[in-house]
PDB file of N, CA and C in Angstrom:
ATOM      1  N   UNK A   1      74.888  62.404 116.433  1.00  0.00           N
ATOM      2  CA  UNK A   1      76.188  62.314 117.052  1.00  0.00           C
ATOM      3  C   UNK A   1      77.300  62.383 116.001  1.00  0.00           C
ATOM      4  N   UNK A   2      77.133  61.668 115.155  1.00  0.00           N
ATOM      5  CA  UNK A   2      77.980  61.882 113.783  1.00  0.00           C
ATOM      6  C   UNK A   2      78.139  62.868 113.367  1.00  0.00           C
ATOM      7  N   UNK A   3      77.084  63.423 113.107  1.00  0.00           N
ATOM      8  CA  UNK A   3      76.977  65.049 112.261  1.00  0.00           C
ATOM      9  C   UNK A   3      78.107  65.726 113.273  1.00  0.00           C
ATOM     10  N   UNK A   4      77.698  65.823 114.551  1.00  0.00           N
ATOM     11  CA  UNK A   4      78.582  66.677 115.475  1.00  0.00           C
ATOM     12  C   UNK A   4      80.319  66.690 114.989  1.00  0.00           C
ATOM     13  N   UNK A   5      80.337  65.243 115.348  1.00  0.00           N
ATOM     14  CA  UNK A   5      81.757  64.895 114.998  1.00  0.00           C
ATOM     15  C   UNK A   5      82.718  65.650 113.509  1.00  0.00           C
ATOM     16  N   UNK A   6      81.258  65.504 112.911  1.00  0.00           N
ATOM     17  CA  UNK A   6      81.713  65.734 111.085  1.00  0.00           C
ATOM     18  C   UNK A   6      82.078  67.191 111.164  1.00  0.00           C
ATOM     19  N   UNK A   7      81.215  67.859 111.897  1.00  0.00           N
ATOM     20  CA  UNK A   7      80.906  69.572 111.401  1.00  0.00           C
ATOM     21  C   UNK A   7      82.552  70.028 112.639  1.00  0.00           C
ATOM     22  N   UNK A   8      82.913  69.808 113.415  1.00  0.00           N
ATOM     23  CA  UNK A   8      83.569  69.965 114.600  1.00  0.00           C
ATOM     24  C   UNK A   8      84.725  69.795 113.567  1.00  0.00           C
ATOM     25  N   UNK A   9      84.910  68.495 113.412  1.00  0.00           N
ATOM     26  CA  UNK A   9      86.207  68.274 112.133  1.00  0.00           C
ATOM     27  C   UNK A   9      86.778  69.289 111.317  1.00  0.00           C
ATOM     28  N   UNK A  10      85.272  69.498 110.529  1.00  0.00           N
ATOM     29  CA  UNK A  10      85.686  70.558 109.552  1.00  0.00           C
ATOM     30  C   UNK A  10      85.442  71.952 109.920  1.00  0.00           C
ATOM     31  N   UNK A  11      84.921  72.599 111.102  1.00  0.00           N
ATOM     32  CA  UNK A  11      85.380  73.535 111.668  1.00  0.00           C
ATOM     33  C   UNK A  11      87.091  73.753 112.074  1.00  0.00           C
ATOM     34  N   UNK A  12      87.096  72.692 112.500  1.00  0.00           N
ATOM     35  CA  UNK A  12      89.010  72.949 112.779  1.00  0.00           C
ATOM     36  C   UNK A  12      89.385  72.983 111.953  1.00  0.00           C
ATOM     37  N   UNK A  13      89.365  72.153 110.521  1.00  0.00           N
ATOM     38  CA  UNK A  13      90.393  72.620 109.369  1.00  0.00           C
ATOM     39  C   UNK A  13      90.333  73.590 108.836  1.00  0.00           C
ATOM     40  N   UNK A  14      88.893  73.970 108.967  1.00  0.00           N
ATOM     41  CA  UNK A  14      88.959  75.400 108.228  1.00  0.00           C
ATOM     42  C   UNK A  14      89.405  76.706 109.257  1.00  0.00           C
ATOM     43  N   UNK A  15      89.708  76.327 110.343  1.00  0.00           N
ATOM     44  CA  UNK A  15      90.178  77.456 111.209  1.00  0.00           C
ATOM     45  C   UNK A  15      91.921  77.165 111.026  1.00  0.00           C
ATOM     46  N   UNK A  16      92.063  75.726 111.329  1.00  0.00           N
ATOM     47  CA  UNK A  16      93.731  75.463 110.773  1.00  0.00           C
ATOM     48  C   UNK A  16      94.306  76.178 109.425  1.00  0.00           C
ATOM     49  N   UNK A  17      93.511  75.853 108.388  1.00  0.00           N
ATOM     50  CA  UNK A  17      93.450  76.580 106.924  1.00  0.00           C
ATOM     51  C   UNK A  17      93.177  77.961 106.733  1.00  0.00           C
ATOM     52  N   UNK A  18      92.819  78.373 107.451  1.00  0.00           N
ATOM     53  CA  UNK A  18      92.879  79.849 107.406  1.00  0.00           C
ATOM     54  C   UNK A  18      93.827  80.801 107.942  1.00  0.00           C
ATOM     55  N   UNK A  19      94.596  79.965 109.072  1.00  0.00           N
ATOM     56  CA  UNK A  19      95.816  80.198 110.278  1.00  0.00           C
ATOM     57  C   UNK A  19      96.785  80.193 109.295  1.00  0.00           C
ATOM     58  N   UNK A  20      96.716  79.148 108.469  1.00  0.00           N
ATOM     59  CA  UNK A  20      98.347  78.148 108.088  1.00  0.00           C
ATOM     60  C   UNK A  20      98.376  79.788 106.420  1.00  0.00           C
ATOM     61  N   UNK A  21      97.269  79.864 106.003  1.00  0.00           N
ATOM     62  CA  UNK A  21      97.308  81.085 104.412  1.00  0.00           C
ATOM     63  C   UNK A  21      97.703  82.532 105.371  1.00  0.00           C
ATOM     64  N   UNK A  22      96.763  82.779 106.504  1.00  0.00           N
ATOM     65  CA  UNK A  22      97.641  84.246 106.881  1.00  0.00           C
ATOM     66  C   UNK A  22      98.940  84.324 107.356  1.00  0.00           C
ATOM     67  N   UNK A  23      99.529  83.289 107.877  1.00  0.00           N
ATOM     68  CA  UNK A  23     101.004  83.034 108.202  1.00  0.00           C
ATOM     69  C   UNK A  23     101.823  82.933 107.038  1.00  0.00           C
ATOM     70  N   UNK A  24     101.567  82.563 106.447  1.00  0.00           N
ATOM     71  CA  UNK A  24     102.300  82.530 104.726  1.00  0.00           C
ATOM     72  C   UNK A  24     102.503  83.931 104.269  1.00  0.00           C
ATOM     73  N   UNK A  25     101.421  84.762 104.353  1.00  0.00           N
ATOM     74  CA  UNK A  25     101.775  86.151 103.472  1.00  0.00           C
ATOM     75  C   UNK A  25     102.033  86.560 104.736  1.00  0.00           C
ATOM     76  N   UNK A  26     102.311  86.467 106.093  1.00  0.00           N
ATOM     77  CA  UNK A  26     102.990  87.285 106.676  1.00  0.00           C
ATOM     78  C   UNK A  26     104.936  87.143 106.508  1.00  0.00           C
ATOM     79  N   UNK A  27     104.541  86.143 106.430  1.00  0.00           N
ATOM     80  CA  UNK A  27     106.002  85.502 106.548  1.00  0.00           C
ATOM     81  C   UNK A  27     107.249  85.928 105.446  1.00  0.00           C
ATOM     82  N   UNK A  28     106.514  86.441 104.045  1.00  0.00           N
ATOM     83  CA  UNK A  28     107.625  86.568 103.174  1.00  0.00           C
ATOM     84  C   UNK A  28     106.905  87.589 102.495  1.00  0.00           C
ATOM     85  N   UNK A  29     107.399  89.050 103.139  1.00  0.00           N
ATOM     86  CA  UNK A  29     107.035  90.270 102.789  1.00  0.00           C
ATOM     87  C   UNK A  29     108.270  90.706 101.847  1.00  0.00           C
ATOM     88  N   UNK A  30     109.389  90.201 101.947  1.00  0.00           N
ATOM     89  CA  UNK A  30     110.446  90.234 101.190  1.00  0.00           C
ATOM     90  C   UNK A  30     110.359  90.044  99.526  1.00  0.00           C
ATOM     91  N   UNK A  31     109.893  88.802  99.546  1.00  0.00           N
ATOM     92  CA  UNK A  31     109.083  88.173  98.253  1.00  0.00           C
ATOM     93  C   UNK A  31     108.328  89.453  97.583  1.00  0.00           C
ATOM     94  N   UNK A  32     107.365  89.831  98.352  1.00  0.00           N
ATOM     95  CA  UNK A  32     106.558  90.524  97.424  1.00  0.00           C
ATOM     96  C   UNK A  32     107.010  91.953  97.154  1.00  0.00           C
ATOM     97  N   UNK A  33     108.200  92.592  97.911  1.00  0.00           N
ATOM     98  CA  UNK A  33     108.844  93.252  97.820  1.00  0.00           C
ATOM     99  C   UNK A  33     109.799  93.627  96.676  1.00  0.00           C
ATOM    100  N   UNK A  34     110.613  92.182  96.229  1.00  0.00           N
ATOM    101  CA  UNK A  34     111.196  92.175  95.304  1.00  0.00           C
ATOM    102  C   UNK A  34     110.246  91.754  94.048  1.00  0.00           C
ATOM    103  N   UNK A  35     109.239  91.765  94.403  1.00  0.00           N
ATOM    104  CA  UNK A  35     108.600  91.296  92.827  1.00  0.00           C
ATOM    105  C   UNK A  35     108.098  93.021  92.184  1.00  0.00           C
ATOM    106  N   UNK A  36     107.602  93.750  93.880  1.00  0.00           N
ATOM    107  CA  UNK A  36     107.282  95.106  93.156  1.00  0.00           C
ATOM    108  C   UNK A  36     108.578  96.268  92.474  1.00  0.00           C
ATOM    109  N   UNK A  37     109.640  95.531  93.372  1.00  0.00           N
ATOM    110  CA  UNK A  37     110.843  96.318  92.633  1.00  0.00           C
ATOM    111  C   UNK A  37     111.154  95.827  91.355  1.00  0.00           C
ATOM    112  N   UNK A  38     111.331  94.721  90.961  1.00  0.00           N
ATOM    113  CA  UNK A  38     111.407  94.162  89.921  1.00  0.00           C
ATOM    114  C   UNK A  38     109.994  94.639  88.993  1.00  0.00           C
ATOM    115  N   UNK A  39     109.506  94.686  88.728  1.00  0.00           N
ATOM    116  CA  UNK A  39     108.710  95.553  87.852  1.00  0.00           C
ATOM    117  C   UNK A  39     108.671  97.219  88.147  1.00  0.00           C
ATOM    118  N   UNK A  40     108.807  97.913  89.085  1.00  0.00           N
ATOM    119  CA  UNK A  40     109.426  99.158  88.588  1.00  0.00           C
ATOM    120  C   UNK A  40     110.724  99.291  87.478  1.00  0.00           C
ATOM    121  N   UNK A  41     112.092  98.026  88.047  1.00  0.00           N
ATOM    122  CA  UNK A  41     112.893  97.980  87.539  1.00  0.00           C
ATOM    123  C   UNK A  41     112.796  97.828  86.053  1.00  0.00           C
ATOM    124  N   UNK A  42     111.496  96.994  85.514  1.00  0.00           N
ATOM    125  CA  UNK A  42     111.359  96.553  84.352  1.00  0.00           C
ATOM    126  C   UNK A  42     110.953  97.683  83.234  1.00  0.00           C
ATOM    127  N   UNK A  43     109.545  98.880  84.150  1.00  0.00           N
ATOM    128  CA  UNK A  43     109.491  99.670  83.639  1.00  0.00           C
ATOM    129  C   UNK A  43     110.221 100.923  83.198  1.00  0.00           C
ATOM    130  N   UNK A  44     111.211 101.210  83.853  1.00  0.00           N
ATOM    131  CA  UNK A  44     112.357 102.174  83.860  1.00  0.00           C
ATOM    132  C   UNK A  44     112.887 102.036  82.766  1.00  0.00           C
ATOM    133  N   UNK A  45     113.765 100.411  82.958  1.00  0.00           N
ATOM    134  CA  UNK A  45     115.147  99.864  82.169  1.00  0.00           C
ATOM    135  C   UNK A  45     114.577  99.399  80.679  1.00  0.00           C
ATOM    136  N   UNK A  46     112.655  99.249  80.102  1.00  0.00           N
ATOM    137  CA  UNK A  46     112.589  98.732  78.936  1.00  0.00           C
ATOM    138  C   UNK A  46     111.682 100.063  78.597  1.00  0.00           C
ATOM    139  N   UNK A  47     112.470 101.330  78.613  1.00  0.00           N
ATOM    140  CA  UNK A  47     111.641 102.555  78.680  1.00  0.00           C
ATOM    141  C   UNK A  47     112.201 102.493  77.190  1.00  0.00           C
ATOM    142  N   UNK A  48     111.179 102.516  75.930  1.00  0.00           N
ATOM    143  CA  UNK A  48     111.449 102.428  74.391  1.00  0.00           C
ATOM    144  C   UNK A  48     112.449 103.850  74.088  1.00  0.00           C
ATOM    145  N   UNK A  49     111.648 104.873  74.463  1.00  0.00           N
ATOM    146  CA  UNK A  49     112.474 106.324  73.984  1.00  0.00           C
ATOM    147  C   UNK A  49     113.631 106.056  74.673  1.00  0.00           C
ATOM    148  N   UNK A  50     114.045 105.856  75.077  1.00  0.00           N
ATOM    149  CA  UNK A  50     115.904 105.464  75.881  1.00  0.00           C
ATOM    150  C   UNK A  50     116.549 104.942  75.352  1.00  0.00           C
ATOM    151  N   UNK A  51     116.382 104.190  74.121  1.00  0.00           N
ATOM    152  CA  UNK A  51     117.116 103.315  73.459  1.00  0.00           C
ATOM    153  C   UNK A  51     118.454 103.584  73.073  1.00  0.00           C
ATOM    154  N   UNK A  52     118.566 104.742  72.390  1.00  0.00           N
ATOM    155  CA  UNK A  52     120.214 105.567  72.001  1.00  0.00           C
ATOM    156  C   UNK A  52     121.212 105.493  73.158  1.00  0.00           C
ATOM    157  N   UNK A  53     120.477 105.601  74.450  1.00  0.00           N
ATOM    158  CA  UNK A  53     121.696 105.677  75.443  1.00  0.00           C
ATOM    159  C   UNK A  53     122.196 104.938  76.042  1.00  0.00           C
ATOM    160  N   UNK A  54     121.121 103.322  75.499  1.00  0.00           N
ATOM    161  CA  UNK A  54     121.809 101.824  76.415  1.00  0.00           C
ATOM    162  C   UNK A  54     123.083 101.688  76.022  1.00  0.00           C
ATOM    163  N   UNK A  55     123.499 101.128  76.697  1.00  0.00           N
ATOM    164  CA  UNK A  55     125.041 100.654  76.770  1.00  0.00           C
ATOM    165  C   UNK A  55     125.155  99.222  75.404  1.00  0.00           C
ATOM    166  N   UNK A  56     126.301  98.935  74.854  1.00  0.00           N
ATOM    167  CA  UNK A  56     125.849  97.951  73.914  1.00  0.00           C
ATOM    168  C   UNK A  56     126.558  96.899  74.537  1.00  0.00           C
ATOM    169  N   UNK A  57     127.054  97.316  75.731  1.00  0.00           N
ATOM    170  CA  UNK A  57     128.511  95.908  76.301  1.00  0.00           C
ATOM    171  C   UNK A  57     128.815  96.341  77.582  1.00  0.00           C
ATOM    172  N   UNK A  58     128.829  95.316  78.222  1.00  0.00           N
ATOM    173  CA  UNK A  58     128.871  95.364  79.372  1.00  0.00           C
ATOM    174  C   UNK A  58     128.001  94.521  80.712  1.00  0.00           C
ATOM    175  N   UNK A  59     128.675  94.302  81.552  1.00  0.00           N
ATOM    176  CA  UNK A  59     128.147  93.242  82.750  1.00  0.00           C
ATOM    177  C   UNK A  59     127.955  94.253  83.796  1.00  0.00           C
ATOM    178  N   UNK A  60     127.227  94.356  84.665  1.00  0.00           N
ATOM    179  CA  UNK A  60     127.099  95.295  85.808  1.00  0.00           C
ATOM    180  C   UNK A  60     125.604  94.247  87.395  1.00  0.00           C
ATOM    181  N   UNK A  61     126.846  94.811  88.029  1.00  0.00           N
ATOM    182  CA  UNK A  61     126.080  94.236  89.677  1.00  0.00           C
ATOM    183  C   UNK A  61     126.131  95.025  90.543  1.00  0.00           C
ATOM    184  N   UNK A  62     125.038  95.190  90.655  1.00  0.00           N
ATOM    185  CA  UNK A  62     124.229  96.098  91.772  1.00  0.00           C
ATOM    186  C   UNK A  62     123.430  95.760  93.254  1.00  0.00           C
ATOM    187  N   UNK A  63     124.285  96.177  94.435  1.00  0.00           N
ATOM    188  CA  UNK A  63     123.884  95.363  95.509  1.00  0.00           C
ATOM    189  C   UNK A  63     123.337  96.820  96.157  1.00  0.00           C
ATOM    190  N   UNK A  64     121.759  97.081  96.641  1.00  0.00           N
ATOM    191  CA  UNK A  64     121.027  98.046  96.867  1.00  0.00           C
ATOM    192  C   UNK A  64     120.395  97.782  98.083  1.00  0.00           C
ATOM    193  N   UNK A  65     119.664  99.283  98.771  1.00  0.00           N
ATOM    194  CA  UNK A  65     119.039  98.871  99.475  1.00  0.00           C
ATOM    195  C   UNK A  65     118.003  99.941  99.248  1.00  0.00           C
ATOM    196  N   UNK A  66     116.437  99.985 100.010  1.00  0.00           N
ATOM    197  CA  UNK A  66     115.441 100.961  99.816  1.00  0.00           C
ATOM    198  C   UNK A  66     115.562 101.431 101.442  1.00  0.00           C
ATOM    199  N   UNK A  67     116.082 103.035 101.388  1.00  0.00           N
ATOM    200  CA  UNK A  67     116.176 103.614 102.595  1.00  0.00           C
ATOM    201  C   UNK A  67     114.906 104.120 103.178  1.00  0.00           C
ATOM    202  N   UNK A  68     114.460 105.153 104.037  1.00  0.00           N
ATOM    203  CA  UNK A  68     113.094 105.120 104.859  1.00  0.00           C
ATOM    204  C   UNK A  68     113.055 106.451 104.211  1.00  0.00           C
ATOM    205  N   UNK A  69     113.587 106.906 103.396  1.00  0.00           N
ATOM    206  CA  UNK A  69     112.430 107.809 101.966  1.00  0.00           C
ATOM    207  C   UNK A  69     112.357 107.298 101.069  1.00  0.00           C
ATOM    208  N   UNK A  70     112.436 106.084 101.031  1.00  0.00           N
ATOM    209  CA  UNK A  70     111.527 105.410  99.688  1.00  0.00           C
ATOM    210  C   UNK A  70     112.894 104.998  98.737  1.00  0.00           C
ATOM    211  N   UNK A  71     114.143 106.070  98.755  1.00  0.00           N
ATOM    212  CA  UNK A  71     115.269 105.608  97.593  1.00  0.00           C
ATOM    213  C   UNK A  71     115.883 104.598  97.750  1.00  0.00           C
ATOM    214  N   UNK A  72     116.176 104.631  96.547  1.00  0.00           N
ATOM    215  CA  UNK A  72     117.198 102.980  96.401  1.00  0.00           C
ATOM    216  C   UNK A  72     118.916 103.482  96.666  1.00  0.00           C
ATOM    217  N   UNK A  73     119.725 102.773  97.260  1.00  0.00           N
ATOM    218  CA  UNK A  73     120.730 103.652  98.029  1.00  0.00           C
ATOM    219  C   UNK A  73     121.676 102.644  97.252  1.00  0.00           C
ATOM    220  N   UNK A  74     123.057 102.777  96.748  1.00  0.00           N
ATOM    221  CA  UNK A  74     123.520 101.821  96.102  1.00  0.00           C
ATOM    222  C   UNK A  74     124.980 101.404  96.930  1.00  0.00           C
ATOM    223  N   UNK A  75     124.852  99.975  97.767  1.00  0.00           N
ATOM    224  CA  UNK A  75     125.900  99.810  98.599  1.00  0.00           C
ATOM    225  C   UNK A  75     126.947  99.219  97.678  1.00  0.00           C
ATOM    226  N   UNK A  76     127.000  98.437  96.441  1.00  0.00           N
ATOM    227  CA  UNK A  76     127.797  97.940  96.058  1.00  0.00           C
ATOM    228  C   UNK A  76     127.970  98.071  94.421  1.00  0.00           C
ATOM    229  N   UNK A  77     128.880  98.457  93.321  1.00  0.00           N
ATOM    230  CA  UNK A  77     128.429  98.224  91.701  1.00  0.00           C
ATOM    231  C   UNK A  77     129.722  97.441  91.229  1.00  0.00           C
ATOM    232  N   UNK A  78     129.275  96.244  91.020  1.00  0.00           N
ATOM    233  CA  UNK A  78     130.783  96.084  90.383  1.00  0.00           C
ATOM    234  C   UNK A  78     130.435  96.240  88.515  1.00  0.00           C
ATOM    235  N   UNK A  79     131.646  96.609  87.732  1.00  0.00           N
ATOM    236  CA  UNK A  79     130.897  96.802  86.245  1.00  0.00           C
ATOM    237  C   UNK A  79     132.259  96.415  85.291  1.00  0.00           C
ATOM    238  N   UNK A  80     132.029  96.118  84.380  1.00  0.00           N
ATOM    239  CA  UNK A  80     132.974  95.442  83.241  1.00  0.00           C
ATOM    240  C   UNK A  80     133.160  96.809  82.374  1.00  0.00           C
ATOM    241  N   UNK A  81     131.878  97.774  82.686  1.00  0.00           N
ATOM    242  CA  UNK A  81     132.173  98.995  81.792  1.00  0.00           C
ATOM    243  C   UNK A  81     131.675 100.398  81.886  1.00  0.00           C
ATOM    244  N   UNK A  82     132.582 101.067  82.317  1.00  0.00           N
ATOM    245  CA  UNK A  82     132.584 102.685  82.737  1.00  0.00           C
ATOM    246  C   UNK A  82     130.694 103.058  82.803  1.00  0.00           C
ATOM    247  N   UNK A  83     130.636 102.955  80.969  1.00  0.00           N
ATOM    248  CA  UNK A  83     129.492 103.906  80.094  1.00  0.00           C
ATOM    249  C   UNK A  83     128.473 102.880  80.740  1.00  0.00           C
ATOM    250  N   UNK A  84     128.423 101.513  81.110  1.00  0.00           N
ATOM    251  CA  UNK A  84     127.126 100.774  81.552  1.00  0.00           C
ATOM    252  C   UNK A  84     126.909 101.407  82.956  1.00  0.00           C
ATOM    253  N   UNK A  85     127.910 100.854  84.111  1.00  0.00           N
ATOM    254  CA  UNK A  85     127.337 101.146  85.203  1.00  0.00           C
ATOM    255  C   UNK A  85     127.193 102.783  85.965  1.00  0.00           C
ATOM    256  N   UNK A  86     127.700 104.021  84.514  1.00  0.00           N
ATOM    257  CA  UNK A  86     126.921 105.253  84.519  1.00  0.00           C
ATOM    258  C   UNK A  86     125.642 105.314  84.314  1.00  0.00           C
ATOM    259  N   UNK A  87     125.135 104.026  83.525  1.00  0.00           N
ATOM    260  CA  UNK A  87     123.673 104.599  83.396  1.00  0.00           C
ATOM    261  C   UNK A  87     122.916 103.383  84.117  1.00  0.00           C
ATOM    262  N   UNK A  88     123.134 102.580  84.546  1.00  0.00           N
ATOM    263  CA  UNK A  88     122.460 102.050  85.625  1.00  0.00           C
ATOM    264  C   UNK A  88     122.360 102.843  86.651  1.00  0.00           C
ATOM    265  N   UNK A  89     123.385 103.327  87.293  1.00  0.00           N
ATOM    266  CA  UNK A  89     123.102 104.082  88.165  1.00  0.00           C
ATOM    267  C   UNK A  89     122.394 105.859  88.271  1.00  0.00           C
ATOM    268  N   UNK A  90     122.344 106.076  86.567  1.00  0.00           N
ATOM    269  CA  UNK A  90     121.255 107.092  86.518  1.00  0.00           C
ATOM    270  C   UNK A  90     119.986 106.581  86.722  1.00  0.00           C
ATOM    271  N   UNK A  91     119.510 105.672  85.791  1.00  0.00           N
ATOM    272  CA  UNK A  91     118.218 104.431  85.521  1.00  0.00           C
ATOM    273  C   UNK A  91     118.050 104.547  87.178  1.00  0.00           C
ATOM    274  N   UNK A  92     118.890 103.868  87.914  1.00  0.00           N
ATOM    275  CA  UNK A  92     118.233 103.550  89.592  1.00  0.00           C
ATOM    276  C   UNK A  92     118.000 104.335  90.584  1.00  0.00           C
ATOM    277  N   UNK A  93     118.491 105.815  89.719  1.00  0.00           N
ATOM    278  CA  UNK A  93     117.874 107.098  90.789  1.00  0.00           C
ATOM    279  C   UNK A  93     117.135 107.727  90.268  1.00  0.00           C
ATOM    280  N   UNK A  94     116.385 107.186  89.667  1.00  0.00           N
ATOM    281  CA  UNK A  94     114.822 107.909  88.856  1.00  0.00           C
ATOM    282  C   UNK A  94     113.528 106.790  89.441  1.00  0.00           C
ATOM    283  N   UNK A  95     113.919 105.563  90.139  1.00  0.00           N
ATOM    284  CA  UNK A  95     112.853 105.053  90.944  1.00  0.00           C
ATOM    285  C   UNK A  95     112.761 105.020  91.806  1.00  0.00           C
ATOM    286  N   UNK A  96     111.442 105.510  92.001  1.00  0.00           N
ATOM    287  CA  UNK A  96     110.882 106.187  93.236  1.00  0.00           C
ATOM    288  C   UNK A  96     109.854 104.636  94.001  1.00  0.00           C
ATOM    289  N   UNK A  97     110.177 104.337  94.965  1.00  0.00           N
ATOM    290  CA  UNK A  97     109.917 103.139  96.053  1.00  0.00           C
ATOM    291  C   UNK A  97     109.520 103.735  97.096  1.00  0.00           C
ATOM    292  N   UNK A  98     108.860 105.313  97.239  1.00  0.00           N
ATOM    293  CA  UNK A  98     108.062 105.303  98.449  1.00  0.00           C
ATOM    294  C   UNK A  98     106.318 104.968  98.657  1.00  0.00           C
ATOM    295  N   UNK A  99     105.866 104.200  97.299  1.00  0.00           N
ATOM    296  CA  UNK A  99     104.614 104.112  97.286  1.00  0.00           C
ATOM    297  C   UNK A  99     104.242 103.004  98.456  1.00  0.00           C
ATOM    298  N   UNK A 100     105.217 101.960  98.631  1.00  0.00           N
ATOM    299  CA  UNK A 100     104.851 100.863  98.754  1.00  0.00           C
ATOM    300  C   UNK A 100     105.275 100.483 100.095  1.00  0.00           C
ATOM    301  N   UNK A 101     104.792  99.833 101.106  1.00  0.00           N
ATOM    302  CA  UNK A 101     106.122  99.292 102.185  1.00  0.00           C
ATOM    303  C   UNK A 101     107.133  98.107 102.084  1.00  0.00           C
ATOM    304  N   UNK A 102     107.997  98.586 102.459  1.00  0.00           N
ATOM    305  CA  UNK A 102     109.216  97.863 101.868  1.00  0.00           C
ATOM    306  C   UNK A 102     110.075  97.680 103.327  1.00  0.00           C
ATOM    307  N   UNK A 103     110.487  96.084 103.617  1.00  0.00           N
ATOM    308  CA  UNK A 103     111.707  95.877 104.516  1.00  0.00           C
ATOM    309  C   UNK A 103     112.813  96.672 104.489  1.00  0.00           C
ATOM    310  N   UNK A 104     112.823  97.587 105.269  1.00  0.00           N
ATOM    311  CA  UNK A 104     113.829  98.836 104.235  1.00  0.00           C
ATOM    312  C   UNK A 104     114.960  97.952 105.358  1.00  0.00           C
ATOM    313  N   UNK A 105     116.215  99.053 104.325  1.00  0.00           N
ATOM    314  CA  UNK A 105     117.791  98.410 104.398  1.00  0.00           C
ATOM    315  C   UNK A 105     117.873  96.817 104.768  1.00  0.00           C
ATOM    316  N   UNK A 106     116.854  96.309 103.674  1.00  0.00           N
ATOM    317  CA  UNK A 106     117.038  94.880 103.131  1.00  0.00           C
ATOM    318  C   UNK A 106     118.070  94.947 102.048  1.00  0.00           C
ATOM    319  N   UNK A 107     119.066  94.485 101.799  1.00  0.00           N
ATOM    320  CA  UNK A 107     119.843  94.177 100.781  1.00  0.00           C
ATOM    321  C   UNK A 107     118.842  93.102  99.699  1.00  0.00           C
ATOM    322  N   UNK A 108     119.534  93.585  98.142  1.00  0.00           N
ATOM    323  CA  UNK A 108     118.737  93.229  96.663  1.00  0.00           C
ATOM    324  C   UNK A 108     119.951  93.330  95.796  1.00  0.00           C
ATOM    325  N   UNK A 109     120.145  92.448  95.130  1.00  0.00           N
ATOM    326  CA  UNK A 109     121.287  92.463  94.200  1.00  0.00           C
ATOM    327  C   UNK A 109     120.559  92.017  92.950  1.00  0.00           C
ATOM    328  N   UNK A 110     120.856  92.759  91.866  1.00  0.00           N
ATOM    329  CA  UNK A 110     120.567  92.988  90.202  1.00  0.00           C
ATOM    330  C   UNK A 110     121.582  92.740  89.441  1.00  0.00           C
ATOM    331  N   UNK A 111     121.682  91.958  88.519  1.00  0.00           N
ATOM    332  CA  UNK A 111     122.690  91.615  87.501  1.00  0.00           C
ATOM    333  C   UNK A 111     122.182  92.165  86.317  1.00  0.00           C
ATOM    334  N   UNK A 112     122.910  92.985  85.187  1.00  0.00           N
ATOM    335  CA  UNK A 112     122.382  93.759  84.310  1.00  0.00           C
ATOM    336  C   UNK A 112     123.379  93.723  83.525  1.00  0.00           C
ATOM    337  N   UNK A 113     123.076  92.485  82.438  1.00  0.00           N
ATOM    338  CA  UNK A 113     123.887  92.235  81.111  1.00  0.00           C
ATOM    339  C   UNK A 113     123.636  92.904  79.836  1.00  0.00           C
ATOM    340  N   UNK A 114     124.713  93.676  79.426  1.00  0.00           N
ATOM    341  CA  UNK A 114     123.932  94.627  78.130  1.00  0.00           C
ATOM    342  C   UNK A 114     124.877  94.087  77.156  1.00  0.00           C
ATOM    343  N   UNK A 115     124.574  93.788  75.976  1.00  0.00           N
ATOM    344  CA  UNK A 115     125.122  93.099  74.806  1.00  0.00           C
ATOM    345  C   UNK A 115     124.237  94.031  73.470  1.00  0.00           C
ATOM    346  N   UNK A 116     124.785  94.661  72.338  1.00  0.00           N
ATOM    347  CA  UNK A 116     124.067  94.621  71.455  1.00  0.00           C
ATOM    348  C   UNK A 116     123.682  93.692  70.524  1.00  0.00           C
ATOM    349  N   UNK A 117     123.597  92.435  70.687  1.00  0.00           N
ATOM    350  CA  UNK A 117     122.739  91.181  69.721  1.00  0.00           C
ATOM    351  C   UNK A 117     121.665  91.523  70.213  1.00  0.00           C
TER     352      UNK A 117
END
């Protein structure tokens, strides 16, 4: 009679526990969204041969979205400097975001501080 009780128990938690982990990754597709943009972003922007053309000064904000061909569409740039947010916005139309599915026309905002120290 015990055993019953015991195994019944832990049948439900493990059906609760299995409910409560697939609701989680359904829930914040956003999350994993911005983590895969954020490493495209990383690979682009710390591309070594590019070095001559970074900007050495400058603040730049970028409020984006990924449209339903995959591009990154740029709704907003504010920039402290001409020559920076020209090449951010070259840099952000060379990544390509149709591999993956993406909450498209989710808004993503990027802050991109360039200093030469």
């Amino acid at each position: 009679m015990k055993t019953n009780i015991v195994i019944r128990i832990f049948v439900l938690a493990l059906i609760v526990g299995l409910i409560s982990t697939f609701s989680s990754y359904a829930a914040s597709p956003a999350a994993v969204t911005a983590k895969s943009i954020q490493q495209k972003f990383a690979e682009v922007f710390q591309n070594t041969e590019d070095r001559e053309n970074v900007p050495t000064e400058g603040i730049v904000v970028v409020v984006f979205t990924v449209t339903d061909e995959g591009k990154l569409e740029i709704k907003k740039l504010e920039s402290t400097n001409e020559e920076a947010s020209n090449y951010v916005t070259q840099k952000m139309a060379g990544i390509p975001c149709q591999d993956n599915v993406y909450p498209y026309h989710h808004l993503y905002k990027v802050k991109f501080h360039f200093d030469e120290n």
